[in-house]
C-alpha atoms as a PDB file:
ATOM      1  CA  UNK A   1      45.565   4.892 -33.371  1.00  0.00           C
ATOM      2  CA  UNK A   2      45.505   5.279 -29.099  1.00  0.00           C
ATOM      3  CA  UNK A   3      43.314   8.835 -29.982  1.00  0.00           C
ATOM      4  CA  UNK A   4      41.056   6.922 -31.944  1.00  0.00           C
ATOM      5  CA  UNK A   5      41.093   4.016 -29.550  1.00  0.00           C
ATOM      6  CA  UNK A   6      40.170   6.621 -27.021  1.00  0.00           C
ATOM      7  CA  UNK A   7      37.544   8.669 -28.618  1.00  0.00           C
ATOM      8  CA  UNK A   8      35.578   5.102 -28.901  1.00  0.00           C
ATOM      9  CA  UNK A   9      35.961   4.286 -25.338  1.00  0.00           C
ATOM     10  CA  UNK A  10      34.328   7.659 -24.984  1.00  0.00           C
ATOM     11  CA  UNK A  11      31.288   7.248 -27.167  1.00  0.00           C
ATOM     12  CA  UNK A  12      30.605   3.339 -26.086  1.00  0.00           C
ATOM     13  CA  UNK A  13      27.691   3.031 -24.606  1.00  0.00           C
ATOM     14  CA  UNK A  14      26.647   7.209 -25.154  1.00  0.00           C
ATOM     15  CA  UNK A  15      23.035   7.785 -25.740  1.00  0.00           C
ATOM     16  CA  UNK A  16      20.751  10.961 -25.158  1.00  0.00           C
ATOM     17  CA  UNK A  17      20.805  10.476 -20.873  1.00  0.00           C
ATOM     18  CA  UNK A  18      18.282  13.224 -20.398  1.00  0.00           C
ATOM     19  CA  UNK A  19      15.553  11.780 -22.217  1.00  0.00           C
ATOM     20  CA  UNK A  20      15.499   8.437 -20.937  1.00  0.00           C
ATOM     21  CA  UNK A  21      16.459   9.594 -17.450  1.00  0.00           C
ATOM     22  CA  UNK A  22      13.401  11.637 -18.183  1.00  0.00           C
ATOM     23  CA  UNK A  23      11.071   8.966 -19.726  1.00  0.00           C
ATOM     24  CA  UNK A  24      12.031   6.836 -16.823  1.00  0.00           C
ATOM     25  CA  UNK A  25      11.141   8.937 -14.092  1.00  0.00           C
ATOM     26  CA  UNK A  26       7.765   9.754 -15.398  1.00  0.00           C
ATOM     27  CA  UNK A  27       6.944   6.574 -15.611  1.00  0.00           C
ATOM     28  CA  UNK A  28       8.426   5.611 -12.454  1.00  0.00           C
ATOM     29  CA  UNK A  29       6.557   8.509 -10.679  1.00  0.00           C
ATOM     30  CA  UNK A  30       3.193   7.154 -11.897  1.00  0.00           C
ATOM     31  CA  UNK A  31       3.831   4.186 -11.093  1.00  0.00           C
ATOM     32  CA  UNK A  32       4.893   5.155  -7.238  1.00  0.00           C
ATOM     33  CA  UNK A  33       2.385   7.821  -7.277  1.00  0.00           C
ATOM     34  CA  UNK A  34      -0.188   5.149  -7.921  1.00  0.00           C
ATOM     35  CA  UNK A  35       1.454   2.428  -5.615  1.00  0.00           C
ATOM     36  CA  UNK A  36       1.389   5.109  -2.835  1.00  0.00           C
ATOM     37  CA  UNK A  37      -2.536   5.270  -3.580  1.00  0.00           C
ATOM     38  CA  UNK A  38      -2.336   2.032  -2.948  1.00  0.00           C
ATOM     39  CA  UNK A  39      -0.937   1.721  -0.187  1.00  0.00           C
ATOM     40  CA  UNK A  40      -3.307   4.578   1.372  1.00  0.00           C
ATOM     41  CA  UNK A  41      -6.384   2.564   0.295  1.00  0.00           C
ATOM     42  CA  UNK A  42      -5.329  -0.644   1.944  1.00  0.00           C
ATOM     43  CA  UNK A  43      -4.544   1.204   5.126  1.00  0.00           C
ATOM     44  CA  UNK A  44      -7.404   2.851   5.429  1.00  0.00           C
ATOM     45  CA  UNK A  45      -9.857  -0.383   4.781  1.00  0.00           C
ATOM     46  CA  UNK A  46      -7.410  -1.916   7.649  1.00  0.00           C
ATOM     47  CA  UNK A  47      -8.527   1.173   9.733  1.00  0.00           C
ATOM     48  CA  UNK A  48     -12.020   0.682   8.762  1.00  0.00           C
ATOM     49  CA  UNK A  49     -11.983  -3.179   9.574  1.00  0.00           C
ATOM     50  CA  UNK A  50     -10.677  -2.456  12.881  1.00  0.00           C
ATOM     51  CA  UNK A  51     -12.805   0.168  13.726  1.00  0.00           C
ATOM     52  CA  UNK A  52     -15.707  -2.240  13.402  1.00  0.00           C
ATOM     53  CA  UNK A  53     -17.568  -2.777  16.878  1.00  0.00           C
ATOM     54  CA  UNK A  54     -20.453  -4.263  18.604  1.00  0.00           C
ATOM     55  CA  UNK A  55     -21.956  -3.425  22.103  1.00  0.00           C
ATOM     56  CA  UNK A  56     -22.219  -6.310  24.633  1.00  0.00           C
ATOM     57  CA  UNK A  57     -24.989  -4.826  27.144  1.00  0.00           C
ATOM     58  CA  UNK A  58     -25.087  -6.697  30.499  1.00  0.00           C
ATOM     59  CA  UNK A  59     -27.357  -7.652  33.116  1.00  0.00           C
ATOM     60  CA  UNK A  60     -28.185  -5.130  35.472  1.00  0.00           C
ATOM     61  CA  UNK A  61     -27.251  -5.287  38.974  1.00  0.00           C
ATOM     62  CA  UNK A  62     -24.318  -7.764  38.371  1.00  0.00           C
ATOM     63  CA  UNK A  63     -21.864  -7.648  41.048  1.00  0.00           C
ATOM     64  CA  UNK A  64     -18.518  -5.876  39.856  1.00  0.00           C
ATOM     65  CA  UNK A  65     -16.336  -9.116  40.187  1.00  0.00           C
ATOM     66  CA  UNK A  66     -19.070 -10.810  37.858  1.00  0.00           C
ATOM     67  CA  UNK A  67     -18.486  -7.595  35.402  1.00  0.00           C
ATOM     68  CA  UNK A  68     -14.552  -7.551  35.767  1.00  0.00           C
ATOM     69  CA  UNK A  69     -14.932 -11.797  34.902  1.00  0.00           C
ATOM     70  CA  UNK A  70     -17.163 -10.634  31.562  1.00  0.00           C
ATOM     71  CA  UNK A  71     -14.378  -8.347  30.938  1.00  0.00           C
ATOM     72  CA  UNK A  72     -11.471 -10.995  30.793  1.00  0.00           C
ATOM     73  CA  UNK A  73     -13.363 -13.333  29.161  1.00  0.00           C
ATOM     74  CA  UNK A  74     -13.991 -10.996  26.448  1.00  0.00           C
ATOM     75  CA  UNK A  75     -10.416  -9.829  26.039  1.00  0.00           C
ATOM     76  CA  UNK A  76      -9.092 -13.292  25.833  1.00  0.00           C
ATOM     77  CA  UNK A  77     -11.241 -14.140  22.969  1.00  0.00           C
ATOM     78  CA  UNK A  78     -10.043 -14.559  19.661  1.00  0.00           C
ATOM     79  CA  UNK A  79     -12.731 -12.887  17.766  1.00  0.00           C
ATOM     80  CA  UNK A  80     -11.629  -9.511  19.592  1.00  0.00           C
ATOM     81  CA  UNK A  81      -8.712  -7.477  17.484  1.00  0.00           C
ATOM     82  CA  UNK A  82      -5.704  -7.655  19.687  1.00  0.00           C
ATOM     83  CA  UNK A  83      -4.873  -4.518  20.502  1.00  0.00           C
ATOM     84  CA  UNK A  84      -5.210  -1.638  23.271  1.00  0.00           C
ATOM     85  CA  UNK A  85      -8.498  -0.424  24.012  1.00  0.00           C
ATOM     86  CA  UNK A  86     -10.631  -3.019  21.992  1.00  0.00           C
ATOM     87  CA  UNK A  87     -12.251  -3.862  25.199  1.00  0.00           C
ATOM     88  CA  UNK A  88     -13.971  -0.512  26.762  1.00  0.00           C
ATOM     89  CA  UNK A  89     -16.513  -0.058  29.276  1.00  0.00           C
ATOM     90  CA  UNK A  90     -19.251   2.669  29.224  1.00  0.00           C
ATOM     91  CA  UNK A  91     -21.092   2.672  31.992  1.00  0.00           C
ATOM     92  CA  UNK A  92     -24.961   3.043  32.862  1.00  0.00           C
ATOM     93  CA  UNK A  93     -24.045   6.177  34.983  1.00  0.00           C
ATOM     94  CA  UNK A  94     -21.927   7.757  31.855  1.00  0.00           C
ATOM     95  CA  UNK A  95     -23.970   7.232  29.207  1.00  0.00           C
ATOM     96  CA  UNK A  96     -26.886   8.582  31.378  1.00  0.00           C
ATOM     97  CA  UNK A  97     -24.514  11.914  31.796  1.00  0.00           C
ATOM     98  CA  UNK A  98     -23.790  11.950  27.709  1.00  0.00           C
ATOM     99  CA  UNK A  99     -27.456  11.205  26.667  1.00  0.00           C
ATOM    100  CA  UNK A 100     -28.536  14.343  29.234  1.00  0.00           C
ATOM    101  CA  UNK A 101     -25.607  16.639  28.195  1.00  0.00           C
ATOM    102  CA  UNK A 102     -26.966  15.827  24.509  1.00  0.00           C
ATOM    103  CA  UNK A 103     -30.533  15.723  24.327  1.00  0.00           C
ATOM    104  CA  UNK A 104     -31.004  18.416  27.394  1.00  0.00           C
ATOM    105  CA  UNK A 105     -33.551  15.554  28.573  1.00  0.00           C
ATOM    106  CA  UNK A 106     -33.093  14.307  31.502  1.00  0.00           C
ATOM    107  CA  UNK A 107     -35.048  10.838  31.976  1.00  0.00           C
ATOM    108  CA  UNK A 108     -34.518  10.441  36.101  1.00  0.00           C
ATOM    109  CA  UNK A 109     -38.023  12.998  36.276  1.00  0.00           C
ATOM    110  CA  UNK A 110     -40.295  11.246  34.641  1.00  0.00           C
ATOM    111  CA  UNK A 111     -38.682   7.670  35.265  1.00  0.00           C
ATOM    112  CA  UNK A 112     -37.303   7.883  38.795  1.00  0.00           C
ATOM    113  CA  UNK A 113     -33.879   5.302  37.689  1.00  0.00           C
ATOM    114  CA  UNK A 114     -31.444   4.941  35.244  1.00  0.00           C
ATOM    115  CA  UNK A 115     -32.970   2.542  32.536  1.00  0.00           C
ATOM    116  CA  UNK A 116     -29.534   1.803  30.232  1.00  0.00           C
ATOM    117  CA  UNK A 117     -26.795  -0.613  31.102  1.00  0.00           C
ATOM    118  CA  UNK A 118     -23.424  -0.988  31.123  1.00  0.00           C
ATOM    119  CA  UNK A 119     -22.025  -1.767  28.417  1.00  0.00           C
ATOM    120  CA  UNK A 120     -18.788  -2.871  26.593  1.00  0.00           C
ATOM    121  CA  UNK A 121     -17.498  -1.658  23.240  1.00  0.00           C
ATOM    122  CA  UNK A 122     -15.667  -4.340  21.384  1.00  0.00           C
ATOM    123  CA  UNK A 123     -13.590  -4.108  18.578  1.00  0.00           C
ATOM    124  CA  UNK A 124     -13.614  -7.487  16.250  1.00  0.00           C
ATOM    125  CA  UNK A 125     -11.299  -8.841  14.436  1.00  0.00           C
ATOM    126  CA  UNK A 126     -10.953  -8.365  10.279  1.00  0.00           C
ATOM    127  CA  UNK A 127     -11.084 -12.383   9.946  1.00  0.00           C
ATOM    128  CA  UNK A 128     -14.497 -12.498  12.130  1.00  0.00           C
ATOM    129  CA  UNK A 129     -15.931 -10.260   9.813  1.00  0.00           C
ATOM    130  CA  UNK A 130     -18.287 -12.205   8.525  1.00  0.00           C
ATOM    131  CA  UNK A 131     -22.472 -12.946   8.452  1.00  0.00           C
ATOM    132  CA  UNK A 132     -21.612 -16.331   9.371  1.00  0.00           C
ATOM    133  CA  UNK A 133     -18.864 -15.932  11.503  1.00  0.00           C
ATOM    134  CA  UNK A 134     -20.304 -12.853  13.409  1.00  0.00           C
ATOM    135  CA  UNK A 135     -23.847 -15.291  14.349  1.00  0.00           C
ATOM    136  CA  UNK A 136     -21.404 -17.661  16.341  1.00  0.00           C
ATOM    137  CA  UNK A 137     -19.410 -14.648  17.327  1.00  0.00           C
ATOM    138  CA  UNK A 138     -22.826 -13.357  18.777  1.00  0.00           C
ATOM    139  CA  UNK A 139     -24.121 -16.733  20.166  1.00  0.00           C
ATOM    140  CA  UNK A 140     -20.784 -17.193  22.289  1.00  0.00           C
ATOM    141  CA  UNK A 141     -21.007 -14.250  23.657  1.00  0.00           C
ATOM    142  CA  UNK A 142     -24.096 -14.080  24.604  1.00  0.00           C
ATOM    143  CA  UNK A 143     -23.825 -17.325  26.704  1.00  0.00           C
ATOM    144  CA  UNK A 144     -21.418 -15.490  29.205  1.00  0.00           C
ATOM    145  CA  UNK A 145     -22.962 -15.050  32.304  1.00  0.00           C
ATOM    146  CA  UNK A 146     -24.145 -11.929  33.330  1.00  0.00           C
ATOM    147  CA  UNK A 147     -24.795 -11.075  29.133  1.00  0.00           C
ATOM    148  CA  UNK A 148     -28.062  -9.239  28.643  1.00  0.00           C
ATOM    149  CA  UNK A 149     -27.086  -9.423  24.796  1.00  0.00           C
ATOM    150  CA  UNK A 150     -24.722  -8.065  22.259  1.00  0.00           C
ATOM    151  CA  UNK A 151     -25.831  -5.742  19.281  1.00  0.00           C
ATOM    152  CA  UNK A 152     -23.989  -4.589  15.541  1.00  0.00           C
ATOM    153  CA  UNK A 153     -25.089  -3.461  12.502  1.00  0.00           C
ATOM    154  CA  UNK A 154     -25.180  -6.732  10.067  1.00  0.00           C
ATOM    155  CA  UNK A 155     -26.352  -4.930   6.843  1.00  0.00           C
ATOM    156  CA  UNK A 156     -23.218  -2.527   7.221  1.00  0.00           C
ATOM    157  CA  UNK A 157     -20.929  -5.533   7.719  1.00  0.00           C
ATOM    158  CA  UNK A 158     -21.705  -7.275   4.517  1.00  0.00           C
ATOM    159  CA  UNK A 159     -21.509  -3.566   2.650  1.00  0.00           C
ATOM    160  CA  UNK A 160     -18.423  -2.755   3.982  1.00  0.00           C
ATOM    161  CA  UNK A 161     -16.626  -6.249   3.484  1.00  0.00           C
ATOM    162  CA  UNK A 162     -18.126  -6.293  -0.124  1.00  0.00           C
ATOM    163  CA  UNK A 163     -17.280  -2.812  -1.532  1.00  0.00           C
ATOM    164  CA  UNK A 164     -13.656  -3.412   0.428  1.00  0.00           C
ATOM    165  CA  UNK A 165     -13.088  -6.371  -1.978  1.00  0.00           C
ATOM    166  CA  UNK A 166     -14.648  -5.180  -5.101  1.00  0.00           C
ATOM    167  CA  UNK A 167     -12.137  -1.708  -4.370  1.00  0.00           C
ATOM    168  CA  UNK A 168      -9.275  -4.084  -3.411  1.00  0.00           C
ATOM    169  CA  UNK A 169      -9.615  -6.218  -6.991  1.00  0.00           C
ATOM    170  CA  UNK A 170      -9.892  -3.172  -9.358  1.00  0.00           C
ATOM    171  CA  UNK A 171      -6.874  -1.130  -7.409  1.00  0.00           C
ATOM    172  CA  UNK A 172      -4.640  -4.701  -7.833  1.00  0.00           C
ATOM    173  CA  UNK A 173      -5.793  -5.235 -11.695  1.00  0.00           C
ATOM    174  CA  UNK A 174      -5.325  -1.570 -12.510  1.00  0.00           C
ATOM    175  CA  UNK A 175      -1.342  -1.677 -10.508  1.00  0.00           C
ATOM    176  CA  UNK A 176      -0.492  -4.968 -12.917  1.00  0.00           C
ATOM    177  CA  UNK A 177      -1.630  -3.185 -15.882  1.00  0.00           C
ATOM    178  CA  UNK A 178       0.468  -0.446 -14.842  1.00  0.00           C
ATOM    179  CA  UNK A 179       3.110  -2.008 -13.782  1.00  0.00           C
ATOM    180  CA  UNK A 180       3.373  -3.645 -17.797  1.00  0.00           C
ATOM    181  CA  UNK A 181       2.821  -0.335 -19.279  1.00  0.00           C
ATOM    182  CA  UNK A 182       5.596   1.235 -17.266  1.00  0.00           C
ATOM    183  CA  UNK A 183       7.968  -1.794 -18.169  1.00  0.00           C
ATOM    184  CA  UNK A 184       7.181  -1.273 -21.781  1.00  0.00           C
ATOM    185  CA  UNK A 185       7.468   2.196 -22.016  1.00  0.00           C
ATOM    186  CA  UNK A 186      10.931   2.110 -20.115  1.00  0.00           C
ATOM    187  CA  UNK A 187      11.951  -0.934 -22.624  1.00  0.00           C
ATOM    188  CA  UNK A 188      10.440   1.300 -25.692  1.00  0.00           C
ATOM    189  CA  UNK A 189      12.815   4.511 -24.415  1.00  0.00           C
ATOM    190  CA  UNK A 190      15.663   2.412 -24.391  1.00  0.00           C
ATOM    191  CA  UNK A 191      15.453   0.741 -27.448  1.00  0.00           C
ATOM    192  CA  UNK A 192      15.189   3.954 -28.846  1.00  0.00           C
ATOM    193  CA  UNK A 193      17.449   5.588 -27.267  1.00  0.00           C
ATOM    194  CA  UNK A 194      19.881   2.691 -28.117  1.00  0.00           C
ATOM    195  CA  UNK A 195      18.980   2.791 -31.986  1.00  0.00           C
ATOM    196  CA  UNK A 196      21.659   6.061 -32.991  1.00  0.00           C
ATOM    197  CA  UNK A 197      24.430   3.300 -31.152  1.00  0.00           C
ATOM    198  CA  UNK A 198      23.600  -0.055 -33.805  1.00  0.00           C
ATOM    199  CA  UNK A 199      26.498   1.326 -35.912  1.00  0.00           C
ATOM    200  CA  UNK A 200      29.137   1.562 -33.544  1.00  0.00           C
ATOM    201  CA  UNK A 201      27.994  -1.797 -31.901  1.00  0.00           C
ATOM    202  CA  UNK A 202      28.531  -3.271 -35.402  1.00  0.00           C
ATOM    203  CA  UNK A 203      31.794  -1.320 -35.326  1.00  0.00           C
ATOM    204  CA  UNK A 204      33.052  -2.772 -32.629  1.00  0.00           C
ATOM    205  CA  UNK A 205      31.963  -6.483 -33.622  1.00  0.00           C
ATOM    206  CA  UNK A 206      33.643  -5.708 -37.053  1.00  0.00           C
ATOM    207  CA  UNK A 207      37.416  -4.919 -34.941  1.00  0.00           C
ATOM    208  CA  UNK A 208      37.156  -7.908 -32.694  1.00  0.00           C
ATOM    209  CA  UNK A 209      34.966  -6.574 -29.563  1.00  0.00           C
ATOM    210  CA  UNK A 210      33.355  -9.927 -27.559  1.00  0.00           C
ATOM    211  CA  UNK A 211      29.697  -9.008 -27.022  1.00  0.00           C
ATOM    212  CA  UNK A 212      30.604  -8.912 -23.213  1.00  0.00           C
ATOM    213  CA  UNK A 213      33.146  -5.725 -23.622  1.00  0.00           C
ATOM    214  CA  UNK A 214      30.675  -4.225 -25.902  1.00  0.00           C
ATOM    215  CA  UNK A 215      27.644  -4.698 -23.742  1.00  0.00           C
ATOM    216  CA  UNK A 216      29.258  -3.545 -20.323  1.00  0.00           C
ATOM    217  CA  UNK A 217      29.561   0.595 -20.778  1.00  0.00           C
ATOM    218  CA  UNK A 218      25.680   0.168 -21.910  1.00  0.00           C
ATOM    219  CA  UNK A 219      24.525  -1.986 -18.878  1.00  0.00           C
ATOM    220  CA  UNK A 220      26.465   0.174 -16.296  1.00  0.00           C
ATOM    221  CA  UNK A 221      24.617   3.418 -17.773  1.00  0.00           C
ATOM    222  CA  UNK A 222      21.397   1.580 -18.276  1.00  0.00           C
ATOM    223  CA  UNK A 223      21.838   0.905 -14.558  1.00  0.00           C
ATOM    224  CA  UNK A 224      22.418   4.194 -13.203  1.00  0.00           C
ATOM    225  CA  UNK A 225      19.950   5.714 -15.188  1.00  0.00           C
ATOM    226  CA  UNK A 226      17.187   3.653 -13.437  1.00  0.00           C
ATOM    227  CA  UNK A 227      18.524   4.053 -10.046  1.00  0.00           C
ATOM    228  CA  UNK A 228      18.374   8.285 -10.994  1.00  0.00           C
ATOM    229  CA  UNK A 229      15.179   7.899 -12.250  1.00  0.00           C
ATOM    230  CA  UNK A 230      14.070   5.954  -9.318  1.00  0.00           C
ATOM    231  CA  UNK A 231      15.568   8.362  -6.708  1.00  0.00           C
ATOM    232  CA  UNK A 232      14.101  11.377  -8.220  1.00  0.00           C
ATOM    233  CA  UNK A 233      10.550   9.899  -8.194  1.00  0.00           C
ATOM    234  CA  UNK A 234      11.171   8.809  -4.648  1.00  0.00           C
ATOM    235  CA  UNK A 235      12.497  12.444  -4.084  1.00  0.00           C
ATOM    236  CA  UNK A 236       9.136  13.911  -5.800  1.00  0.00           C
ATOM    237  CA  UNK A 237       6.732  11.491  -4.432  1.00  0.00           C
ATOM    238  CA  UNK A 238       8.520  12.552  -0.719  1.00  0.00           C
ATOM    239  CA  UNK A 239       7.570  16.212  -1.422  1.00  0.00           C
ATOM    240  CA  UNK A 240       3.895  15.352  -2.608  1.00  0.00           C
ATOM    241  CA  UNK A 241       3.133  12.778   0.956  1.00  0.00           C
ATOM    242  CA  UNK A 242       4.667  15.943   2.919  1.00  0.00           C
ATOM    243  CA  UNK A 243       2.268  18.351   0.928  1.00  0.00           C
ATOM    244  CA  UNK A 244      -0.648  15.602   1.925  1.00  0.00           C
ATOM    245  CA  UNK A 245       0.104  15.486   5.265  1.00  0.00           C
ATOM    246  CA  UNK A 246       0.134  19.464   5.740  1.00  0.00           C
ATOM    247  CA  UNK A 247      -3.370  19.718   4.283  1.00  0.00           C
ATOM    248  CA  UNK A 248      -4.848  16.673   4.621  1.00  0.00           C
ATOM    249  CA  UNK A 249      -5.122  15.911   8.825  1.00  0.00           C
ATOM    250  CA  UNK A 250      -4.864  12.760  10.030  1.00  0.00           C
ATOM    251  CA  UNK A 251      -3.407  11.307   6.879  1.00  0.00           C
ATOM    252  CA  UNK A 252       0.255  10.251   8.584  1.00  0.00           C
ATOM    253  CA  UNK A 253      -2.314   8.058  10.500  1.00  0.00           C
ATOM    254  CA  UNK A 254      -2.208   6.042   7.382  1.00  0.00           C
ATOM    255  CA  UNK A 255       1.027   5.713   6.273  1.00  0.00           C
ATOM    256  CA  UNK A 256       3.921   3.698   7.832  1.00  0.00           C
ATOM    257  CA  UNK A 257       7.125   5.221   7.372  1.00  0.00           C
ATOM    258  CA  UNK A 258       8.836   1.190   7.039  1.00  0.00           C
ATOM    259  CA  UNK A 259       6.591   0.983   4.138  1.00  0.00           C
ATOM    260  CA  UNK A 260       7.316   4.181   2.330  1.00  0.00           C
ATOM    261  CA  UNK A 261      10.671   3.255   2.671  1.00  0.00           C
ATOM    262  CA  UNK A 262      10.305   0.358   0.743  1.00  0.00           C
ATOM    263  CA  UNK A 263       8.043   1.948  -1.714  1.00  0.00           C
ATOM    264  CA  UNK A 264      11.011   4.273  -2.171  1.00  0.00           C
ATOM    265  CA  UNK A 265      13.790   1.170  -2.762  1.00  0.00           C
ATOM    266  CA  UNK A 266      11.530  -0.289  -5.251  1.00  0.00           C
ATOM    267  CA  UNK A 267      11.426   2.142  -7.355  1.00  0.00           C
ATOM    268  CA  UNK A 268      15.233   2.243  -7.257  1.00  0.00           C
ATOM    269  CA  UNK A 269      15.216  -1.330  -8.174  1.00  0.00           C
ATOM    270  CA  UNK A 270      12.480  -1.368 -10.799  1.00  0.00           C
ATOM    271  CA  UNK A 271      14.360   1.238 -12.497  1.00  0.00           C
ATOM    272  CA  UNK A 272      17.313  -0.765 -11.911  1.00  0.00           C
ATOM    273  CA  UNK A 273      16.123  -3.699 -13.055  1.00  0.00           C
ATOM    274  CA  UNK A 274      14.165  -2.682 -15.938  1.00  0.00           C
ATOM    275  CA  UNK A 275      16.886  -0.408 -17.210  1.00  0.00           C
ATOM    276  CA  UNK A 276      19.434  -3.176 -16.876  1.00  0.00           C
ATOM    277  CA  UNK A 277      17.313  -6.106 -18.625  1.00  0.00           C
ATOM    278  CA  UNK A 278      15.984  -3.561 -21.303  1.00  0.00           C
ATOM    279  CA  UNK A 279      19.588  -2.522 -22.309  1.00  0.00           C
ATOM    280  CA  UNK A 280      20.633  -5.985 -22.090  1.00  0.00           C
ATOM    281  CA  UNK A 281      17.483  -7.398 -24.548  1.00  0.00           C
ATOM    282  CA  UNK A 282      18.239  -4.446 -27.046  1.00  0.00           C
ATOM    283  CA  UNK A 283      21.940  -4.588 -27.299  1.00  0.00           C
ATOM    284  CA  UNK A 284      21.772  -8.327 -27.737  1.00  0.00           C
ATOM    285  CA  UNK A 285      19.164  -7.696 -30.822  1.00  0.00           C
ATOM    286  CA  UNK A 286      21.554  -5.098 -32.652  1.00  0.00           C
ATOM    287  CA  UNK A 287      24.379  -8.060 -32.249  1.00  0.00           C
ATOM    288  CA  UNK A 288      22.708 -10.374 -33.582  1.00  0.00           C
ATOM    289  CA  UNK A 289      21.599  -8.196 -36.380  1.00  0.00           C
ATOM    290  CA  UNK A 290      22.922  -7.993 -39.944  1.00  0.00           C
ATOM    291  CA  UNK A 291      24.383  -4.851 -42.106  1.00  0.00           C
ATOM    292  CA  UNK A 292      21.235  -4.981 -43.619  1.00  0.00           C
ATOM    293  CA  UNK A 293      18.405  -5.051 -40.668  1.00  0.00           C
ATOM    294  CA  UNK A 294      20.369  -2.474 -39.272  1.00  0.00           C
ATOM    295  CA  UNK A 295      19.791   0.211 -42.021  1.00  0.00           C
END
């Protein structure tokens, strides 16, 4: 009776572990693979948004504590993205140099002076973005003493803010249709997986197991299953961003290691999760099942 006691305690909660270790990191692996996409796609419309800039040209012959003022005022406004370097001065004299070096013209022969002006390069801010917000931008700055004018590209603006949300709302409705396919399809592997187990569940019922006892060796594999699954798709999606970043230059630009990271323990805990509930859901359907449903 203890050998046959044992030999059930052995084959609770058994089920074909490759497959659905296998099902589950496919699907997990498409799902990060796709997240990391993601991820890569909102960085890089950050990086665009921040790379936006306009050029604030200024009177000429201003005295330099008049241009040093135009400079503080500009880097305490709001509208300018907070960060180092969004504020940079090009002057007269160096873009004179550049335009020479480049066009092998050189303007002083025929025009006797320097006819540009200095000028400052100013990175905006993503939430100043705007038509609207860009005209009030434009009208404060330009009412700073010893402003000639500033200048941007407004047609590019509204193309780049439109096709950013447009991208943005497809990637996000494609990830939660994803995201529910991936749930099924783990949910789908472990029902089936759990279907060659109905008779021993009803076994078990039939000599007095509580539904707790029965349901425990099940959860505890369902569990570590997901948690495999998840690490191995963290393991191969590690491999793939180190392939990316060894062809692709400039690509580690875009990603944040805290973030992969995170990507990473999600997919722990999605297959975690997912594997847990899923177990949970089926087991409690075979309980509740009779002799007959379950042939």
């Amino acid at each position: 009776m203890a050998s046959v006691k044992k030999s059930r305690k052995r084959k609770l909660g058994s089920y074909p572990s490759f497959s659905v270790v296998a099902s589950m990191f496919l699907a997990l692996f498409v799902l990060g693979l796709f997240a990391l996409f993601l991820l890569l796609s909102k960085n890089l419309s950050t990086a665009i948004q921040e790379s936006i800039q306009v050029q604030v040209y200024l009177e000429k012959d201003i005295s330099e504590s008049q241009r040093i003022q135009i400079e503080k005022t500009l880097s305490s406004s709001e509208f300018v993205l907070q960060k180092e370097r969004s504020v940079v001065l090009i002057t007269k004299d160096s873009a004179a140099e550049k335009f020479i070096a480049e066009t092998g013209e050189d303007f002083y022969e025929f025009l006797g002076d320097n006819p540009l002006r200095d000028v400052y390069i100013v990175n905006i801010a993503p939430d100043y973005q705007t038509d609207e917000k860009m005209a009030i931008v434009q009208k404060e700055v330009e009412s700073i003493s010893g402003v000639y004018e500033m200048d941007y590209v407004k047609n590019m603006l509204s193309s780049i803010n439109t096709n950013i949300t447009k991208i943005s709302l497809a990637l996000i409705g494609f990830a939660i249709i994803l995201l529910i396919a991936v749930i099924v399809l783990i949910n789908n592997t472990i029902k089936l997986a759990l279907f060659s187990q109905r008779f021993l569940i009803r076994s078990m019922q039939l000599v007095g197991a509580k539904a707790g006892f029965i349901r425990k060796p099940f959860l505890y594999r369902a569990f570590f299953h997901g948690m495999l699954a998840g690490a191995i798709a963290s393991v191969f999606l590690y491999s793939i961003i180190n392939y990316g970043m060894s062809i692709i230059p400039g690509i580690d630009i875009l990603l944040n290691i805290e973030i992969i990271a995170i990507l990473f323990g999600s997919l722990l805990c999605v297959g975690a999760i997912v594997g847990f509930f899923g177990t949970f859901m089926a087991i409690r359907k075979y309980l509740k099942m009779s002799l007959d449903e379950l042939y």
